[in-house]
N, C-alpha and C. Protein backbone atom coordinates (compact mmCIF):
# COMPACT_ATOMS: atom_id res chain seq x y z
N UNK A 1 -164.80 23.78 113.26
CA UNK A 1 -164.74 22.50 113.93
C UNK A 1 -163.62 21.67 113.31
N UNK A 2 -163.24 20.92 114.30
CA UNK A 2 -161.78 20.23 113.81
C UNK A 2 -162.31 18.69 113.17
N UNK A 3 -161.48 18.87 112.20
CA UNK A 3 -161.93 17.16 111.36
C UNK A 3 -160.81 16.64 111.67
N UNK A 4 -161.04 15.07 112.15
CA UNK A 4 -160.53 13.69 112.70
C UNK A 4 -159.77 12.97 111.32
N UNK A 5 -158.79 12.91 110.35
CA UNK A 5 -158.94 12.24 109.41
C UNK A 5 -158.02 10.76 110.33
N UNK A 6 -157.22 10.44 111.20
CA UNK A 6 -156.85 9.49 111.34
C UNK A 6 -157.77 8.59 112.23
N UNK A 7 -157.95 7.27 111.94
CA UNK A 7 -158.97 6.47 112.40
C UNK A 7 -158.73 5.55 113.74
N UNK A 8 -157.14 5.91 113.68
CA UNK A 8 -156.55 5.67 115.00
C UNK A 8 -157.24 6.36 116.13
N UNK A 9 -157.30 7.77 115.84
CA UNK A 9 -157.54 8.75 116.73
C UNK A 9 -158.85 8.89 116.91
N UNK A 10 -159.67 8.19 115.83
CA UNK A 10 -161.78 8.07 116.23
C UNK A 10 -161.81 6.88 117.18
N UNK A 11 -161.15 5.95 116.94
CA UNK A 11 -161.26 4.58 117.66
C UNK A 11 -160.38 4.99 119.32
N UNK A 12 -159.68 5.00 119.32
CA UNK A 12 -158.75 6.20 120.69
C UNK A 12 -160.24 6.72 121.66
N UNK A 13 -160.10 8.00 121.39
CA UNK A 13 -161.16 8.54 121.55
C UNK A 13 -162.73 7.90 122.06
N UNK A 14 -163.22 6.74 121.04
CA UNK A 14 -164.37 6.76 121.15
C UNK A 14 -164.39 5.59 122.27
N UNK A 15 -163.12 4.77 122.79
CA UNK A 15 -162.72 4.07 123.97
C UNK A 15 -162.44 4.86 124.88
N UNK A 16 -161.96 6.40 124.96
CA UNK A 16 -161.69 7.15 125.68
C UNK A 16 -163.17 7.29 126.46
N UNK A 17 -164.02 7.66 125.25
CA UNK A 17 -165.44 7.83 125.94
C UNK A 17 -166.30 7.03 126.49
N UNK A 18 -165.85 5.56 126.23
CA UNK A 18 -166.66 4.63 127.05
C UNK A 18 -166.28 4.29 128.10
N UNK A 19 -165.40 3.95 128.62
CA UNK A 19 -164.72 4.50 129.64
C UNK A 19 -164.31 5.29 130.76
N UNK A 20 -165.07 6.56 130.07
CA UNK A 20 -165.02 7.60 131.20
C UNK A 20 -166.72 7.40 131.45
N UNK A 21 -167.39 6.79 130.89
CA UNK A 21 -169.08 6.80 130.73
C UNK A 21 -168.93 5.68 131.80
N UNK A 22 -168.39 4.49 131.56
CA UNK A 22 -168.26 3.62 132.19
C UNK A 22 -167.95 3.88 133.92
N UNK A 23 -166.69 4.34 134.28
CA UNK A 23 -166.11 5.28 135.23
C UNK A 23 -167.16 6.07 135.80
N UNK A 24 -167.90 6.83 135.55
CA UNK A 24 -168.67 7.85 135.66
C UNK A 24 -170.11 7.07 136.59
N UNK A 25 -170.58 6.01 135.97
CA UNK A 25 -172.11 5.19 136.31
C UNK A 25 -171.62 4.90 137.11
N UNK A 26 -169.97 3.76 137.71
CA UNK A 26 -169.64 2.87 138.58
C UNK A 26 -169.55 3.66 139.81
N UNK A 27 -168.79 5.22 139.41
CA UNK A 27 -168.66 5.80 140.92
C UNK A 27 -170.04 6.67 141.24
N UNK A 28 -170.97 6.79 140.25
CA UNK A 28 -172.40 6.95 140.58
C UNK A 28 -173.14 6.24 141.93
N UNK A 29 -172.73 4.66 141.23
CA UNK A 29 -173.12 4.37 141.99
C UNK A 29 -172.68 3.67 143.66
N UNK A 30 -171.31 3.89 143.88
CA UNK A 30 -170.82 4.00 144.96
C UNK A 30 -170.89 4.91 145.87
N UNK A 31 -171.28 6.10 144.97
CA UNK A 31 -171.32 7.04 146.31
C UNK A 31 -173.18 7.31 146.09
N UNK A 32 -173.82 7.02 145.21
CA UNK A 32 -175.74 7.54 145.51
C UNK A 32 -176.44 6.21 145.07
N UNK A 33 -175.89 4.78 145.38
CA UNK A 33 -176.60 3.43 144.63
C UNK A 33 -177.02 3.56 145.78
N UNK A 34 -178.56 2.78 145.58
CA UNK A 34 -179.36 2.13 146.27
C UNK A 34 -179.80 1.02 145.81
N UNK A 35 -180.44 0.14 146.58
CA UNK A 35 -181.17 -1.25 146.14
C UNK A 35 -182.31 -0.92 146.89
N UNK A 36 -183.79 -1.08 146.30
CA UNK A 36 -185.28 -0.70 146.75
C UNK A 36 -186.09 -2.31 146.36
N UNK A 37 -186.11 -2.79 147.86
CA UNK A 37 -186.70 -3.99 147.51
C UNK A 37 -188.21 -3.93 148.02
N UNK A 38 -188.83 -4.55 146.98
CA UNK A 38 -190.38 -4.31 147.90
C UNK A 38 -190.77 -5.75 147.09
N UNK A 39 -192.02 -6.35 148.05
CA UNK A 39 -192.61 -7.43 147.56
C UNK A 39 -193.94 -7.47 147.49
N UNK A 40 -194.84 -7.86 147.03
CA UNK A 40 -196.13 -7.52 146.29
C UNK A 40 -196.54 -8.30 145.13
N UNK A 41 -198.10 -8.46 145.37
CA UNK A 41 -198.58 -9.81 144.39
C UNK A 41 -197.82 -10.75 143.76
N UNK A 42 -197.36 -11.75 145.08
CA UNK A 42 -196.46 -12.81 144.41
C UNK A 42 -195.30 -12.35 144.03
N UNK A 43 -194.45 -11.60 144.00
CA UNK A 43 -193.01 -11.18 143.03
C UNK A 43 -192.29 -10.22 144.59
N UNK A 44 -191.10 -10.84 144.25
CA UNK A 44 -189.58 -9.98 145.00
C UNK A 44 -189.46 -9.34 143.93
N UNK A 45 -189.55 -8.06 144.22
CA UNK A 45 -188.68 -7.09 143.34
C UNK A 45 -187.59 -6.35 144.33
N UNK A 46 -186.18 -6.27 143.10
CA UNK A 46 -185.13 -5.80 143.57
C UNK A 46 -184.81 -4.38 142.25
N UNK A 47 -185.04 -3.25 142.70
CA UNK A 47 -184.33 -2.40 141.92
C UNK A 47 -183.06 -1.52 142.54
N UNK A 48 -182.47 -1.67 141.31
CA UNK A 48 -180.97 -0.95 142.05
C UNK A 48 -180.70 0.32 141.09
N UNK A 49 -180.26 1.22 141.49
CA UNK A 49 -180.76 2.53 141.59
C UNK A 49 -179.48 3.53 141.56
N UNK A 50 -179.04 4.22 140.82
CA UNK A 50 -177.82 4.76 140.85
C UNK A 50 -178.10 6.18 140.06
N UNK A 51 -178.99 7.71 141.08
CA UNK A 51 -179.69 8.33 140.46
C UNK A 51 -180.24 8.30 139.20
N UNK A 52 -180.48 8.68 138.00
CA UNK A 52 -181.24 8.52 137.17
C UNK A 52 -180.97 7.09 136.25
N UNK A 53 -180.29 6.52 136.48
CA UNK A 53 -180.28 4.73 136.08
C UNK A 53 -180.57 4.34 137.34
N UNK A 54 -181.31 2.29 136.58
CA UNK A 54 -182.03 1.83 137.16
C UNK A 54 -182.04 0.70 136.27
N UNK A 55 -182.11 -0.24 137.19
CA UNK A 55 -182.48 -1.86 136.51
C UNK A 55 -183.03 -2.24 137.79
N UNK A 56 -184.05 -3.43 136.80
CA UNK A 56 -184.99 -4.52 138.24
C UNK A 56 -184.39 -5.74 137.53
N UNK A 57 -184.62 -6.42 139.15
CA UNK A 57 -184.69 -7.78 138.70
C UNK A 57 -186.02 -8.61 139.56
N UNK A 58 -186.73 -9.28 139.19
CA UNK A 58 -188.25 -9.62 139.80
C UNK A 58 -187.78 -11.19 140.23
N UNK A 59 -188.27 -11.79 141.04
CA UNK A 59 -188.87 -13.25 141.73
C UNK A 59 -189.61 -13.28 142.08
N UNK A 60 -190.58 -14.44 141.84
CA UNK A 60 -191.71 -15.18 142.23
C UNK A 60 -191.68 -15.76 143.44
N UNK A 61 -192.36 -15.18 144.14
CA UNK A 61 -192.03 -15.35 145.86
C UNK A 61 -192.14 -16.86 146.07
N UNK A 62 -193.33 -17.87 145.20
CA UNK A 62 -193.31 -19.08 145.61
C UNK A 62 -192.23 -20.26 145.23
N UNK A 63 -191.16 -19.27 144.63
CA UNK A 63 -189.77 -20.34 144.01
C UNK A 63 -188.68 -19.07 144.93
N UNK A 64 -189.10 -18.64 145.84
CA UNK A 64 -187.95 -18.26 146.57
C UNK A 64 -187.96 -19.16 147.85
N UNK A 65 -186.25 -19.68 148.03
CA UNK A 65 -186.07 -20.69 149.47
C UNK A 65 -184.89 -20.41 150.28
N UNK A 66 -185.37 -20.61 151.08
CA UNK A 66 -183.57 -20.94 152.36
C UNK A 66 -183.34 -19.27 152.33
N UNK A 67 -184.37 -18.29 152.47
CA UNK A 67 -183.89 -17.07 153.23
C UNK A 67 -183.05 -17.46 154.16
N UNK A 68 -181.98 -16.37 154.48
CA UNK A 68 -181.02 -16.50 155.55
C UNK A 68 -179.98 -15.31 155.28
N UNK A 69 -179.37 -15.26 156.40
CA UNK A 69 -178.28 -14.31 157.18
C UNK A 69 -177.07 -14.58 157.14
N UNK A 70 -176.18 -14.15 156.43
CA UNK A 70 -174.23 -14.83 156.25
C UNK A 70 -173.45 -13.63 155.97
N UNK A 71 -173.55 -13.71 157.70
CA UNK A 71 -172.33 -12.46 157.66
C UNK A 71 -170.57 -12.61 157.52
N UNK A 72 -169.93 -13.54 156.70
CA UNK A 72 -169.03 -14.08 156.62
C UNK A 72 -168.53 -12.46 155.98
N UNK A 73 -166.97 -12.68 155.92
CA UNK A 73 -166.54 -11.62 154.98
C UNK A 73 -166.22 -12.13 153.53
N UNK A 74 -166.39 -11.05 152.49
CA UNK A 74 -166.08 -11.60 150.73
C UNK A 74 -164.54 -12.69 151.17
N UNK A 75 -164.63 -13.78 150.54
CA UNK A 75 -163.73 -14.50 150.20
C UNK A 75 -163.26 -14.96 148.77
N UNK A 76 -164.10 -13.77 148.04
CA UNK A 76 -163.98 -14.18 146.54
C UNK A 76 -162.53 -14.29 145.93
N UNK A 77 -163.23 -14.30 145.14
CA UNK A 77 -161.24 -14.63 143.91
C UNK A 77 -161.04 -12.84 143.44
N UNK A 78 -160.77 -12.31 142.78
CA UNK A 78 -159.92 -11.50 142.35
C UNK A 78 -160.78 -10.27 141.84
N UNK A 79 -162.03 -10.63 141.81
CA UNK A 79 -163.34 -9.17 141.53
C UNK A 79 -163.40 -9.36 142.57
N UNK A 80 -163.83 -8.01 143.08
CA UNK A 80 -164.38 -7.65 144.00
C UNK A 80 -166.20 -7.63 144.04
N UNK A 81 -166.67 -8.79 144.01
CA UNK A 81 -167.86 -9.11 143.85
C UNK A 81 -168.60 -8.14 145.11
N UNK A 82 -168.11 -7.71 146.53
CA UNK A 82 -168.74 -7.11 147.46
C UNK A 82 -168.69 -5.77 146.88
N UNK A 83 -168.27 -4.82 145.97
CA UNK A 83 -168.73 -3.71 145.57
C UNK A 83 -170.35 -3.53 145.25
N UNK A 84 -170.72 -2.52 145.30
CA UNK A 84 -171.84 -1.87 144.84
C UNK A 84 -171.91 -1.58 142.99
N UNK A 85 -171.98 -2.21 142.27
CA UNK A 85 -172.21 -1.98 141.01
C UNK A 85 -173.52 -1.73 140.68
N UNK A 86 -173.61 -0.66 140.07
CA UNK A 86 -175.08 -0.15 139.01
C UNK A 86 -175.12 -1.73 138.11
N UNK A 87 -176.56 -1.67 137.66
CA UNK A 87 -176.74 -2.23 136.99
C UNK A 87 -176.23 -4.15 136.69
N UNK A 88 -175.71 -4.27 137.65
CA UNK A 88 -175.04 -5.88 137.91
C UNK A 88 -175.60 -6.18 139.06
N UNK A 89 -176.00 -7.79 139.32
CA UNK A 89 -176.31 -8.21 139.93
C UNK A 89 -175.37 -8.35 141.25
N UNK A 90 -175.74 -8.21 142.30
CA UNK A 90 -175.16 -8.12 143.48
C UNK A 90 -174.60 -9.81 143.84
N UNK A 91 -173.10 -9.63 144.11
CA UNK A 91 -172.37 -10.80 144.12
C UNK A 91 -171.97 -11.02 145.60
N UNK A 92 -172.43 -10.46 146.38
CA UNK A 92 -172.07 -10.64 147.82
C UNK A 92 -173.36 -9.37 148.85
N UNK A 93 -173.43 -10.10 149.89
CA UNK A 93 -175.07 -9.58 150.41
C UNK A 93 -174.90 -10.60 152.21
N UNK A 94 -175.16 -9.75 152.99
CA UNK A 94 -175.50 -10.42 153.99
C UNK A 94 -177.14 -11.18 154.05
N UNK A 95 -177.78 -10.87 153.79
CA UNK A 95 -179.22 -11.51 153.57
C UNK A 95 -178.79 -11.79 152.02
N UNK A 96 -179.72 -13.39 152.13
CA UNK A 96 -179.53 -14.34 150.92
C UNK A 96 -180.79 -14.80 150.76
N UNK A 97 -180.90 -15.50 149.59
CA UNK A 97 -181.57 -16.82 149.53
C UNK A 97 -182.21 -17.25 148.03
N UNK A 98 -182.24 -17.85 148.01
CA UNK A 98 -182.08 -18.86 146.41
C UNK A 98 -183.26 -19.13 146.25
N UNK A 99 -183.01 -19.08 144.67
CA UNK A 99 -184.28 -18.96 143.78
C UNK A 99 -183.86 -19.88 142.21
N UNK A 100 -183.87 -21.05 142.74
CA UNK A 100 -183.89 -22.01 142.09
C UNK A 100 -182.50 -22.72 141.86
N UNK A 101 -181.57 -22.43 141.48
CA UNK A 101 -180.34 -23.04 141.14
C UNK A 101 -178.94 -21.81 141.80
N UNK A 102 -179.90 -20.70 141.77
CA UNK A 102 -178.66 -19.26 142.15
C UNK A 102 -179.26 -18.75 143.02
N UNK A 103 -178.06 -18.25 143.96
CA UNK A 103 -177.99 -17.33 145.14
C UNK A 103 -178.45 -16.23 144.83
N UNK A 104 -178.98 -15.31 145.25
CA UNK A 104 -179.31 -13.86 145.11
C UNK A 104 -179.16 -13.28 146.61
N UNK A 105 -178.00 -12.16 146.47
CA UNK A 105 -177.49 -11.32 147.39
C UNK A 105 -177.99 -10.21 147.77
N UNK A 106 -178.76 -9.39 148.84
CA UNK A 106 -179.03 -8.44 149.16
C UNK A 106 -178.28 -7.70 150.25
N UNK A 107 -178.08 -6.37 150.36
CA UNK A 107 -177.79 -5.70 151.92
C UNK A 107 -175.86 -5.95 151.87
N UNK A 108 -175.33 -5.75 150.85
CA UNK A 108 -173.75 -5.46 150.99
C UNK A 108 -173.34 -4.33 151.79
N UNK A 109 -172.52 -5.06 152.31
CA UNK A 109 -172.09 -3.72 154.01
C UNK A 109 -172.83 -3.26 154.51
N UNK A 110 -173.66 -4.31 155.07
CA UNK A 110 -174.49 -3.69 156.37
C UNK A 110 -173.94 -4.76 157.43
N UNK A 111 -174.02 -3.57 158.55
CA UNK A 111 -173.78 -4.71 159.72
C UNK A 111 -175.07 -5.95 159.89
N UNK A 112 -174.99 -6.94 161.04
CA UNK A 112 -175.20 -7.79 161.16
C UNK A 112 -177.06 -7.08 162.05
N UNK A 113 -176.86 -6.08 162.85
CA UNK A 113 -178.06 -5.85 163.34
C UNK A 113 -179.42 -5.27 161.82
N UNK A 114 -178.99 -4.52 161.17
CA UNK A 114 -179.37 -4.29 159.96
C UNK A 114 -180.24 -5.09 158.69
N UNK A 115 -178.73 -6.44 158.88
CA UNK A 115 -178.87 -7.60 158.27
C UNK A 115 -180.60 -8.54 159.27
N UNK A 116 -180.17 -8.19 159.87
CA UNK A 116 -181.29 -9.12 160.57
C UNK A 116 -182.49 -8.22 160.17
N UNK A 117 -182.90 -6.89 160.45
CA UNK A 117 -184.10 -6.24 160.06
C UNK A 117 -184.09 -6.22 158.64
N UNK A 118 -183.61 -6.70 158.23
CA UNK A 118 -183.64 -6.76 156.63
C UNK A 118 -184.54 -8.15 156.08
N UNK A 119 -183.80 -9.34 157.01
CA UNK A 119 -183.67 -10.33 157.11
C UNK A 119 -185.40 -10.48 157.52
N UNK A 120 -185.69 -10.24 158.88
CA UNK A 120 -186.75 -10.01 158.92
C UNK A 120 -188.47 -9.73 158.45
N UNK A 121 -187.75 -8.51 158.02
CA UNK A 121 -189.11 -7.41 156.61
C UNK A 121 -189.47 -8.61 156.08
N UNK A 122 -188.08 -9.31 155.19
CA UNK A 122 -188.36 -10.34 153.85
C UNK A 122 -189.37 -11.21 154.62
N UNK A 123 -188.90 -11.86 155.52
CA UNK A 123 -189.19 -12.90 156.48
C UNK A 123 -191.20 -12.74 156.68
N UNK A 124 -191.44 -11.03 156.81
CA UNK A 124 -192.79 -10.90 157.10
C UNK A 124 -193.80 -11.40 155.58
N UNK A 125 -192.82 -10.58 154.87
CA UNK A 125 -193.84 -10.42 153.55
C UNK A 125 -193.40 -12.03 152.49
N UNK A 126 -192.95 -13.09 152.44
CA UNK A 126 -192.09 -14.35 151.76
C UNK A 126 -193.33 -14.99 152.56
N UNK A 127 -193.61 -15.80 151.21
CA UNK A 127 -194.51 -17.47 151.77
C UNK A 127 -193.65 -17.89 152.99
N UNK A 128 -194.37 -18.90 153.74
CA UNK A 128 -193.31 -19.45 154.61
C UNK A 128 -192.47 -20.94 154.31
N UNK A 129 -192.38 -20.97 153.20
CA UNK A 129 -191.82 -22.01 152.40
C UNK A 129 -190.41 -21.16 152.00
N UNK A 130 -189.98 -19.62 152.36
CA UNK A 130 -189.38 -18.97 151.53
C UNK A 130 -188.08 -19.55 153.11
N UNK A 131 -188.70 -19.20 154.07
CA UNK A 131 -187.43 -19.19 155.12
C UNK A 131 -186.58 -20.52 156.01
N UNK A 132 -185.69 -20.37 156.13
CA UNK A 132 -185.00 -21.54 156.04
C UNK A 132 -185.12 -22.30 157.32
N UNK A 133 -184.11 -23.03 158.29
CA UNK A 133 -184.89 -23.37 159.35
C UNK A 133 -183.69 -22.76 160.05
N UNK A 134 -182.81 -22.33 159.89
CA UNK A 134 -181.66 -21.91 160.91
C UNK A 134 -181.72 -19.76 160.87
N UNK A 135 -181.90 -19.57 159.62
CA UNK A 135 -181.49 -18.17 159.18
C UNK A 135 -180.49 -17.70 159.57
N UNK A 136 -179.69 -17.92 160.42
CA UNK A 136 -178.21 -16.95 160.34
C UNK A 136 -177.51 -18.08 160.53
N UNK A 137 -175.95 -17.71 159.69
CA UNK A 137 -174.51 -18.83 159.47
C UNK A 137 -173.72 -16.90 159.35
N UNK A 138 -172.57 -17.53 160.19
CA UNK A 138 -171.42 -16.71 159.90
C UNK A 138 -171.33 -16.28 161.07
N UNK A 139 -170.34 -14.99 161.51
CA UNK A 139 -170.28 -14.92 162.56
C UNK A 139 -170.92 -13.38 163.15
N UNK A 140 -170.68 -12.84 164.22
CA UNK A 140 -171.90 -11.92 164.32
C UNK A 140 -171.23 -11.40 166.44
């Protein structure tokens, strides 16, 4: 086995490997991410899913408000917040709705008929304090 004595070349390397680890999860999850939302005793759960990784993020259905539909296109600044990222919170979502001070995004690149059965589901299972009074802005 080959020994490393320059420390240039461990530090090199061990950025080489985070990196390609890094690389590796992101296009994981572009081509096999999912988001699995289900709601149940009081709590939105959102898990996002990028075969064997996985993160949740939970809400309390009675501090969720202003469900709604915004099929606008990303107008962000310079990330591409409408990607599919493992493990990061979703920065762009045709179905929305806020949970206290922040937006929370669901359903990136889905069309607008989609968006609405999406829109919907939430709509069945959300207090009715959760939905807004218009539900769709943008265009369609």
């Amino acid at each position: 086995m080959a020994h490393i004595d320059d420390p240039a070349t461990v530090i090199w390397l061990a950025i080489w490997v985070l990196v390609l680890v890094g690389t590796s999860v992101s296009l994981a999850g572009q081509l096999i991410g999912v988001d699995i939302v289900t709601v149940r005793q009081g709590e939105l759960v959102i898990v996002r899913r990028a075969g064997p990784f996985s993160r949740t993020w939970r809400y309390r259905t009675g501090l969720v408000a202003q469900l709604r539909i915004d099929a606008r296109q990303w107008t962000g600044d310079g990330i591409d917040g409408a990607q599919y990222m493992p493990f990061i919170k979703q920065q762009w979502g045709a179905v929305r709705f806020d949970y206290g001070a922040e937006t929370i995004h669901l359903a990136p690149h889905v069309d607008v008929p989609e968006a609405s059965r999406v829109f919907a589901w939430l709509g069945q299972r959300l207090p009715g304090s959760a939905s807004s009074q218009t539900g769709w802005h943008g265009q369609g």
